[in-house]
C-alpha atoms as a PDB file:
ATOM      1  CA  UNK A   1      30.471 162.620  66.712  1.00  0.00           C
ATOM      2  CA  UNK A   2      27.357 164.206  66.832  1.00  0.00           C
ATOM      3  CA  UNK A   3      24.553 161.545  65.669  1.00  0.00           C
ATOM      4  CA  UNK A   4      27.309 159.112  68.708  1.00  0.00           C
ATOM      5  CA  UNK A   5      26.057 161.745  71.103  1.00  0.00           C
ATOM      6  CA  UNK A   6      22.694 162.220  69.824  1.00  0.00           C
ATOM      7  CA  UNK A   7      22.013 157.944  70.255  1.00  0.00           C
ATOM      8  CA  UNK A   8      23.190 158.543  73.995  1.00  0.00           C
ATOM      9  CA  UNK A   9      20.832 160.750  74.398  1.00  0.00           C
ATOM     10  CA  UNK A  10      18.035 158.875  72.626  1.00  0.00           C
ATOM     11  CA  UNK A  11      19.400 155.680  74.828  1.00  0.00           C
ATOM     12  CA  UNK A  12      19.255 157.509  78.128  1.00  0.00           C
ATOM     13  CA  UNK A  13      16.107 159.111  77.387  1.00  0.00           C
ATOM     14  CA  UNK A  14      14.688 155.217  76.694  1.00  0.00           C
ATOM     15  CA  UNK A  15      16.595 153.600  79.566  1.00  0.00           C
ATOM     16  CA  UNK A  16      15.008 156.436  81.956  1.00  0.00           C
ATOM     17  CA  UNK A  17      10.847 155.524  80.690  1.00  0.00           C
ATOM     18  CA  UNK A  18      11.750 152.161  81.385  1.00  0.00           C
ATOM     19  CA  UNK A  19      13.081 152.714  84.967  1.00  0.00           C
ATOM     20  CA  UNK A  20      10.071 155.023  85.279  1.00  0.00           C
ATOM     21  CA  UNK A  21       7.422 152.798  83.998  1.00  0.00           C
ATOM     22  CA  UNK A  22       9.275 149.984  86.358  1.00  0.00           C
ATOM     23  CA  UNK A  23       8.855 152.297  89.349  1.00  0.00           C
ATOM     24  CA  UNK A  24       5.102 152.689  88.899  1.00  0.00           C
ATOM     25  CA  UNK A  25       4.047 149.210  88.526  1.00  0.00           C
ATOM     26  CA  UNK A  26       5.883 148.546  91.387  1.00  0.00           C
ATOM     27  CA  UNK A  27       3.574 151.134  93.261  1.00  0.00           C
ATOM     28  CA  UNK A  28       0.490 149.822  91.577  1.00  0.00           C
ATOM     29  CA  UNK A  29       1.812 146.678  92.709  1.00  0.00           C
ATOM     30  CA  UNK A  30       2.280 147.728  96.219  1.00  0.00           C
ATOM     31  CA  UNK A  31      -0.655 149.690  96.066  1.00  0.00           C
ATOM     32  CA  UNK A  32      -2.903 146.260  95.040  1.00  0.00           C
ATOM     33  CA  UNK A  33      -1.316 144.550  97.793  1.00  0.00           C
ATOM     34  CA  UNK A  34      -2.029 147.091 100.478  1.00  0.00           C
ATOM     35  CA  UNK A  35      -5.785 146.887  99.433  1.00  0.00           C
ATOM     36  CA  UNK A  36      -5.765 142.921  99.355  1.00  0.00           C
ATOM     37  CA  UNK A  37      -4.603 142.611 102.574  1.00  0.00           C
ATOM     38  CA  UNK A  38      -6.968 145.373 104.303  1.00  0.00           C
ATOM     39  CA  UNK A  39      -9.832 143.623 102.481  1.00  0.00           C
ATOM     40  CA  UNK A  40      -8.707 140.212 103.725  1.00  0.00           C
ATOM     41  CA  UNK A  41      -7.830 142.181 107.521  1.00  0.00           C
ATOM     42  CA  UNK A  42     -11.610 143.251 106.659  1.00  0.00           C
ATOM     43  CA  UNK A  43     -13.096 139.811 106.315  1.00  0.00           C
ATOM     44  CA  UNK A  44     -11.158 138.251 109.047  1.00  0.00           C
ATOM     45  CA  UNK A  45     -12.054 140.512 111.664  1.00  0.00           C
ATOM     46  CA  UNK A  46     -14.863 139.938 113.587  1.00  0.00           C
ATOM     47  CA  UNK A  47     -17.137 142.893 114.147  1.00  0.00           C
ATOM     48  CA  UNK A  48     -16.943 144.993 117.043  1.00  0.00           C
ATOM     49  CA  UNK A  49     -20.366 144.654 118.263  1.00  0.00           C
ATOM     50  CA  UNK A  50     -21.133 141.371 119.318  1.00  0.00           C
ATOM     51  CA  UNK A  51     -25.008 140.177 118.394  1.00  0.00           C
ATOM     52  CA  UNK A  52     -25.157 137.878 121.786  1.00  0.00           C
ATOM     53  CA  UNK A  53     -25.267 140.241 124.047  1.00  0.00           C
ATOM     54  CA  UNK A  54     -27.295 142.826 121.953  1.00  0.00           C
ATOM     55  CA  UNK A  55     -29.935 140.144 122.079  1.00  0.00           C
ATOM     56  CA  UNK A  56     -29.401 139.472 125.921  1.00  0.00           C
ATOM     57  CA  UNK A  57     -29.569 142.848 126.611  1.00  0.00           C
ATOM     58  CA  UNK A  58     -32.557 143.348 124.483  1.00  0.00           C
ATOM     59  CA  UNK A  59     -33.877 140.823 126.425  1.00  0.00           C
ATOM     60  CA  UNK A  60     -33.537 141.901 129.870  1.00  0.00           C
ATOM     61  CA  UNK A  61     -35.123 145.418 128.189  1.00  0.00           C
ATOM     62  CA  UNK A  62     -37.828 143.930 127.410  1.00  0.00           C
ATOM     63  CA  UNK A  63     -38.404 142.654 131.218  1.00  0.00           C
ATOM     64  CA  UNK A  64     -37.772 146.191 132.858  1.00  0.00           C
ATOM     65  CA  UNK A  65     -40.734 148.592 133.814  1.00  0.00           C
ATOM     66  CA  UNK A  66     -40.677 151.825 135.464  1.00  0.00           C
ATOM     67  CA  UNK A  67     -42.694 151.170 138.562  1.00  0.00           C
ATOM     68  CA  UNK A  68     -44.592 154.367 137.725  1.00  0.00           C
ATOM     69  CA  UNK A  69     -45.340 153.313 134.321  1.00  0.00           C
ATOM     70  CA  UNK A  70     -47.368 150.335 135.744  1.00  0.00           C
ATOM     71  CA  UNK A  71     -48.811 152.867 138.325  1.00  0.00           C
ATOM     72  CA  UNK A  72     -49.970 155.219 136.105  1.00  0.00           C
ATOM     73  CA  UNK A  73     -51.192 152.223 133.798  1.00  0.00           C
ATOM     74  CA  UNK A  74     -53.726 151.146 136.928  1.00  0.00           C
ATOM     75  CA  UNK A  75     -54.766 154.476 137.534  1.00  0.00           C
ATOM     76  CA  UNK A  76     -55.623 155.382 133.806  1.00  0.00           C
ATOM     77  CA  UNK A  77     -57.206 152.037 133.761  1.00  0.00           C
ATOM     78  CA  UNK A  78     -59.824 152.944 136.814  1.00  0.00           C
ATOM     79  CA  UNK A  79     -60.518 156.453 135.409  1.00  0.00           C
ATOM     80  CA  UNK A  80     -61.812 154.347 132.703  1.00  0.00           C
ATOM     81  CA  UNK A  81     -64.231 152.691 134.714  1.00  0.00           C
ATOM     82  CA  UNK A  82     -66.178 156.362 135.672  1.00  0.00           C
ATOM     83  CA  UNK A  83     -68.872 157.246 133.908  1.00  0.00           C
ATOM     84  CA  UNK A  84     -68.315 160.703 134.987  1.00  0.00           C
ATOM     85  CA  UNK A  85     -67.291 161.891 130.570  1.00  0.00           C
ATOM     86  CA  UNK A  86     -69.116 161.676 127.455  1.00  0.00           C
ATOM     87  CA  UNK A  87     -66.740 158.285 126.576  1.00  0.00           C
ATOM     88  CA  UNK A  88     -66.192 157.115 130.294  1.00  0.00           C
ATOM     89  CA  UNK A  89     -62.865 158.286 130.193  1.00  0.00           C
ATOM     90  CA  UNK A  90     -62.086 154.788 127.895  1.00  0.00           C
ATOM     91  CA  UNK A  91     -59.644 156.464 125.500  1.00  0.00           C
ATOM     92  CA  UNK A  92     -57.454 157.566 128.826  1.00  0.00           C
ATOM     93  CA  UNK A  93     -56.803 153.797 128.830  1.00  0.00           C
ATOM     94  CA  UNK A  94     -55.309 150.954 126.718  1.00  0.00           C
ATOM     95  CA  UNK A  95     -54.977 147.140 127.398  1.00  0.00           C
ATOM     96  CA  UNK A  96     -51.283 146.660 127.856  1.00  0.00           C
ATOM     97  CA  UNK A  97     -50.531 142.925 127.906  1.00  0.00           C
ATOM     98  CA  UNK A  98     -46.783 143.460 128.780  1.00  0.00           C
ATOM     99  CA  UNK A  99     -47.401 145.985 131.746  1.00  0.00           C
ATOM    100  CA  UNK A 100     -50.328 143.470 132.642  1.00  0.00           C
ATOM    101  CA  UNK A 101     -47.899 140.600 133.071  1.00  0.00           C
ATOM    102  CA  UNK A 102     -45.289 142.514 134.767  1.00  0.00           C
ATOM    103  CA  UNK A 103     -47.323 143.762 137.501  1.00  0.00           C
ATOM    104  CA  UNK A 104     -49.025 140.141 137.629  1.00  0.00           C
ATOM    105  CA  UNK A 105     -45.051 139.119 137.867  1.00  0.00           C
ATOM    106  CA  UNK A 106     -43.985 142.068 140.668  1.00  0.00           C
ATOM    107  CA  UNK A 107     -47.011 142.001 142.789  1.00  0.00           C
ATOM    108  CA  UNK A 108     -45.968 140.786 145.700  1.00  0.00           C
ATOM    109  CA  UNK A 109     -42.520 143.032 145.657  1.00  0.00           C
ATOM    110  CA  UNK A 110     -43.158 146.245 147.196  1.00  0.00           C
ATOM    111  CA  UNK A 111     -40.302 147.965 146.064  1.00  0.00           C
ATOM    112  CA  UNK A 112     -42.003 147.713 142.656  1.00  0.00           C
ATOM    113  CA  UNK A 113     -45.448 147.727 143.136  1.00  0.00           C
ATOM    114  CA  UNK A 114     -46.391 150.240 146.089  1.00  0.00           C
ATOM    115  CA  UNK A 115     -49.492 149.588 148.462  1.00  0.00           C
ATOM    116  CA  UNK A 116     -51.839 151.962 146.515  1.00  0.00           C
ATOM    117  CA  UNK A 117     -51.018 150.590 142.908  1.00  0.00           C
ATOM    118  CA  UNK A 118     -51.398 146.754 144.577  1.00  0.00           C
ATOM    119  CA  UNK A 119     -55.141 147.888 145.897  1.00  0.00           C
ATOM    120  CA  UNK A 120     -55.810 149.255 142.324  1.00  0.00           C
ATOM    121  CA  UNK A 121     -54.574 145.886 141.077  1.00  0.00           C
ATOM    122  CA  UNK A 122     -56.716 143.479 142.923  1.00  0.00           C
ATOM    123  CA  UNK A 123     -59.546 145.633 141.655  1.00  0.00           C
ATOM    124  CA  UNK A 124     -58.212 145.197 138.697  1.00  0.00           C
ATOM    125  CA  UNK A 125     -57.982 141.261 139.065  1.00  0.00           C
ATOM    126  CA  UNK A 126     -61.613 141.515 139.577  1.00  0.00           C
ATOM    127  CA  UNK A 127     -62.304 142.058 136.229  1.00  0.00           C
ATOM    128  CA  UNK A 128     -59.407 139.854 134.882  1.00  0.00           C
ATOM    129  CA  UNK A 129     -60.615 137.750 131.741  1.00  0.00           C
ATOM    130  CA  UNK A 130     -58.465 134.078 130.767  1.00  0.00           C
ATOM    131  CA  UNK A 131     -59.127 131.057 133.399  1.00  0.00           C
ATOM    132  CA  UNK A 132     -55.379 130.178 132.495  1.00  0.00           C
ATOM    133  CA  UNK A 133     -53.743 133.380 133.872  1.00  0.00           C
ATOM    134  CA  UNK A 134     -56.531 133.538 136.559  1.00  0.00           C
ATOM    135  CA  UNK A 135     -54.991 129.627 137.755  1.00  0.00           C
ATOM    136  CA  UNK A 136     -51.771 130.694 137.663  1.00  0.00           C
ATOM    137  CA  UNK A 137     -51.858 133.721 139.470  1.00  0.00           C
ATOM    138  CA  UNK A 138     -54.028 131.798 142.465  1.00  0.00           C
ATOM    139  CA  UNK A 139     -51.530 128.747 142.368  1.00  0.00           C
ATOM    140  CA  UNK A 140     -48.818 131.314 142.779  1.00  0.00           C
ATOM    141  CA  UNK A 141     -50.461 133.213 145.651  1.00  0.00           C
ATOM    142  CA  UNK A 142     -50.968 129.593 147.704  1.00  0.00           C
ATOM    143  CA  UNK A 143     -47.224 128.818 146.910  1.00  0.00           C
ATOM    144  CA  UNK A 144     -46.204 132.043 148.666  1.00  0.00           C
ATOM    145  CA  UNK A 145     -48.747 131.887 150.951  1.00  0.00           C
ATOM    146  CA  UNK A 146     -47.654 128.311 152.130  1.00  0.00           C
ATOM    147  CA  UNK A 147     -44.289 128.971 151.898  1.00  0.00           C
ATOM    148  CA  UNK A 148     -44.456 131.684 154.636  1.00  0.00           C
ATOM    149  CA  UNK A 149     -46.570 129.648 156.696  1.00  0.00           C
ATOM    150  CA  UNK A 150     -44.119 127.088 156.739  1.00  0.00           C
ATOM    151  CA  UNK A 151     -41.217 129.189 157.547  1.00  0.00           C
ATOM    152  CA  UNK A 152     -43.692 130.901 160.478  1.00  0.00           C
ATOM    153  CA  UNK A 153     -43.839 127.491 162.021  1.00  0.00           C
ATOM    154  CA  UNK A 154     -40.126 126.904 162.093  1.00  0.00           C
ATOM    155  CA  UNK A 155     -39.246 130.246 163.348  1.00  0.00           C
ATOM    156  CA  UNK A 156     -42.123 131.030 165.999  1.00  0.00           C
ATOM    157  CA  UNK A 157     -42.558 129.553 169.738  1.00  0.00           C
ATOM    158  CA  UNK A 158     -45.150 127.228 170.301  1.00  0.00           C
ATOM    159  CA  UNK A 159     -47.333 130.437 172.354  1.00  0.00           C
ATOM    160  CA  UNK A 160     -47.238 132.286 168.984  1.00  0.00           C
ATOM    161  CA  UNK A 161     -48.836 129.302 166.649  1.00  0.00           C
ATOM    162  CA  UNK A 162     -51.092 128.794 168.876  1.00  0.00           C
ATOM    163  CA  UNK A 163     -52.401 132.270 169.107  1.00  0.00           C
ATOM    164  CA  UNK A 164     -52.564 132.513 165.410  1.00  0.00           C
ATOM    165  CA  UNK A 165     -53.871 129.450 164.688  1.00  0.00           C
ATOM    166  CA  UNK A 166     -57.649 130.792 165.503  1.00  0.00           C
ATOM    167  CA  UNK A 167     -57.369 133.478 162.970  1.00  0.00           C
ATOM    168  CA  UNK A 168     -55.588 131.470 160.176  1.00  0.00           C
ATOM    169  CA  UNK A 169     -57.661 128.258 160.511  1.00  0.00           C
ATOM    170  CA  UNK A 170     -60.273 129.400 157.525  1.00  0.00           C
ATOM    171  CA  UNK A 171     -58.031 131.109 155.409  1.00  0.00           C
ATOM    172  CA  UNK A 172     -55.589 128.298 155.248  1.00  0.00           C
ATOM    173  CA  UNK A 173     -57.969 125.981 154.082  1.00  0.00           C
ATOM    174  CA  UNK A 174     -58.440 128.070 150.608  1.00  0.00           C
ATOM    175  CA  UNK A 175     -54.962 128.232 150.581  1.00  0.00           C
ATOM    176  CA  UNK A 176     -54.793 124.446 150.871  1.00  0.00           C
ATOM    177  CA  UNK A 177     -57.438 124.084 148.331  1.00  0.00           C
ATOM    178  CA  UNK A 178     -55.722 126.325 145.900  1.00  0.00           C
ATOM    179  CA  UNK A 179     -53.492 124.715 142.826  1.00  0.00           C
ATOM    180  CA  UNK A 180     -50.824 122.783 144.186  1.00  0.00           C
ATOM    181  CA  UNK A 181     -48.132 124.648 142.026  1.00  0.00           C
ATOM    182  CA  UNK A 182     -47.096 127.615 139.852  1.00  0.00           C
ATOM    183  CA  UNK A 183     -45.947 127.743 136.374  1.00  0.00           C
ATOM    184  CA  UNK A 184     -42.739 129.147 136.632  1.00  0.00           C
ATOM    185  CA  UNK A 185     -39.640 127.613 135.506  1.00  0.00           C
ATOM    186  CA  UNK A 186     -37.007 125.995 137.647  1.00  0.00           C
ATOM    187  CA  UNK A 187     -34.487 129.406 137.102  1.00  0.00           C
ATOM    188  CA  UNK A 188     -36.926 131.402 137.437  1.00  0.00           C
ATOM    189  CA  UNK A 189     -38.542 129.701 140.838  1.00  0.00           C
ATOM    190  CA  UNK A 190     -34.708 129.515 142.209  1.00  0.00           C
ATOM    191  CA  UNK A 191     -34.346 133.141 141.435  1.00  0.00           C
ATOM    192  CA  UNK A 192     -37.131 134.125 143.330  1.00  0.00           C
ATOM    193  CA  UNK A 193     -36.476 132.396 146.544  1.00  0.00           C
ATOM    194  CA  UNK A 194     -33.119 133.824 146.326  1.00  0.00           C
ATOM    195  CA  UNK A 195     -35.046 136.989 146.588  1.00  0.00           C
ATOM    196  CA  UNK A 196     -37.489 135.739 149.056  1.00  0.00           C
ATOM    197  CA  UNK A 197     -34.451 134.756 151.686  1.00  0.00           C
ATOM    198  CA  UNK A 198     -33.185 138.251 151.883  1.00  0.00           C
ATOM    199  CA  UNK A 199     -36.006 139.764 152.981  1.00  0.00           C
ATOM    200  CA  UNK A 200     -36.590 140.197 156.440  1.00  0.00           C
ATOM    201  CA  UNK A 201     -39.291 139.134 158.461  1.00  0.00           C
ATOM    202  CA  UNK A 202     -41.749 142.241 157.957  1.00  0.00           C
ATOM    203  CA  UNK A 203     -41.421 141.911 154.637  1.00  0.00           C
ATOM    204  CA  UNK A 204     -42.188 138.491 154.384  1.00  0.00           C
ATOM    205  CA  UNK A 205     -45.632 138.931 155.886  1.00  0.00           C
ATOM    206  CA  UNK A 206     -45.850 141.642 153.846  1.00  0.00           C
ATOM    207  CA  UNK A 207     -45.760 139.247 151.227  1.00  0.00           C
ATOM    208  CA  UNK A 208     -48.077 136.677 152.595  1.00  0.00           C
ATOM    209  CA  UNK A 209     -50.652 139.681 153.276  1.00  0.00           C
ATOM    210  CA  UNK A 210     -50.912 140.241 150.097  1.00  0.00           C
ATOM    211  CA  UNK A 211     -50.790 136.551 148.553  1.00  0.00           C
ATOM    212  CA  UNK A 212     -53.717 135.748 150.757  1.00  0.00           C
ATOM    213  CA  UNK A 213     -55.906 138.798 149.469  1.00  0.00           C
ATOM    214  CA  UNK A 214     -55.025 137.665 145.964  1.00  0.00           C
ATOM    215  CA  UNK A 215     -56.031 134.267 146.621  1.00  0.00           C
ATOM    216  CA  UNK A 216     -59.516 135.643 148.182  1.00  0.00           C
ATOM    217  CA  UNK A 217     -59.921 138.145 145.019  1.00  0.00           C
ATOM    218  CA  UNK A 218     -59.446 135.582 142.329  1.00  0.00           C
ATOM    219  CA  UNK A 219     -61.528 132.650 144.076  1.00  0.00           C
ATOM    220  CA  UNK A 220     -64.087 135.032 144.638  1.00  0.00           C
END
């Protein structure tokens, strides 16, 4: 009777580390799957971020200036030019070829390039080195300039062209004898007369103003 109830025991005791070790590789089991399927989830997924528009954003960084940068850029640049200290002032100032280009770029809009920092640029044009940039920059400056005249001719009585014609005969001819046309690409040229229809008409001979003192600084 008692070695019967002692092999019970001994079976239970067997039956219940079987049902245990059962139990746990289940769990391992489920446990495995559970990280299978977040690693799969993991390479399925697409990342939050999306590189794109990192890039395009990058990009459009890269093409914005604080107005006062480029400002204080001219002005460090023409305390460089006194002789008043030991060094001329030249380590107030650096060459900047990206601020260069974007005030080259925003010249003629006066939200971004103020009347004082545009007279420190055309003095600064003076001095400009690269017969490539200097065409470009005078092709542009006949393209606005003969854009405006054109839209002056359309808009304005006969009285008014004639009255203006005096004063604009000589400095339409260097206009005319300018580069026919700028180097800008087709977005970029659509872009900017986009721009150039909303402004009003002050503004646009604001514009010309200054195209036709470009053109007289660079053919100078």
């Amino acid at each position: 009777m008692g070695k019967k109830n002692k092999s019970k025991a001994l079976k239970k005791k067997r039956v219940s580390k079987h049902m245990l070790k059962s139990k746990e590789r289940t769990t391992n089991h489920s446990v495995e799957n559970d990280a299978l399927d977040n690693a799969v989830t993991e390479q399925i997924t697409p990342p939050v971020t999306t590189t794109p528009n990192s890039k395009l954003s990058r990009k459009k960084d890269s093409h914005f200036k604080d107005p006062e940068e480029a400002a204080s850029y001219l002005s460090a640049w023409k305390a460089s030019q006194s002789d008043s200290g030991p060094n001329g002032a030249t380590d107030v100032w650096k060459f900047n070829k990206n601020t260069q280009s974007w005030l080259i770029r925003h010249m003629y809009e006066v939200d971004k390039v103020s009347k004082g920092t545009f007279v420190l640029l055309l003095e600064y044009l003076e001095g400009l080195q690269g017969s490539k940039t200097k065409s470009w920059i005078l092709s542009e400056a006949a393209r606005r300039a003969r854009r405006y005249k054109e839209y002056e001719r359309r808009t304005v009585n006969d009285n008014n062209e004639n009255d203006e014609k005096d004063d604009g005969d000589t400095k339409d001819k260097k206009i005319e004898s300018a580069t026919e046309s700028a180097e800008m690409s087709p977005e970029d040229l659509e872009n900017e007369e986009e721009r150039w229809k909303k402004l009003n008409d002050h503004d646009k001979r604001k514009e010309y103003k200054r195209a036709r003192k470009v053109i007289e600084v660079i053919k100078a």
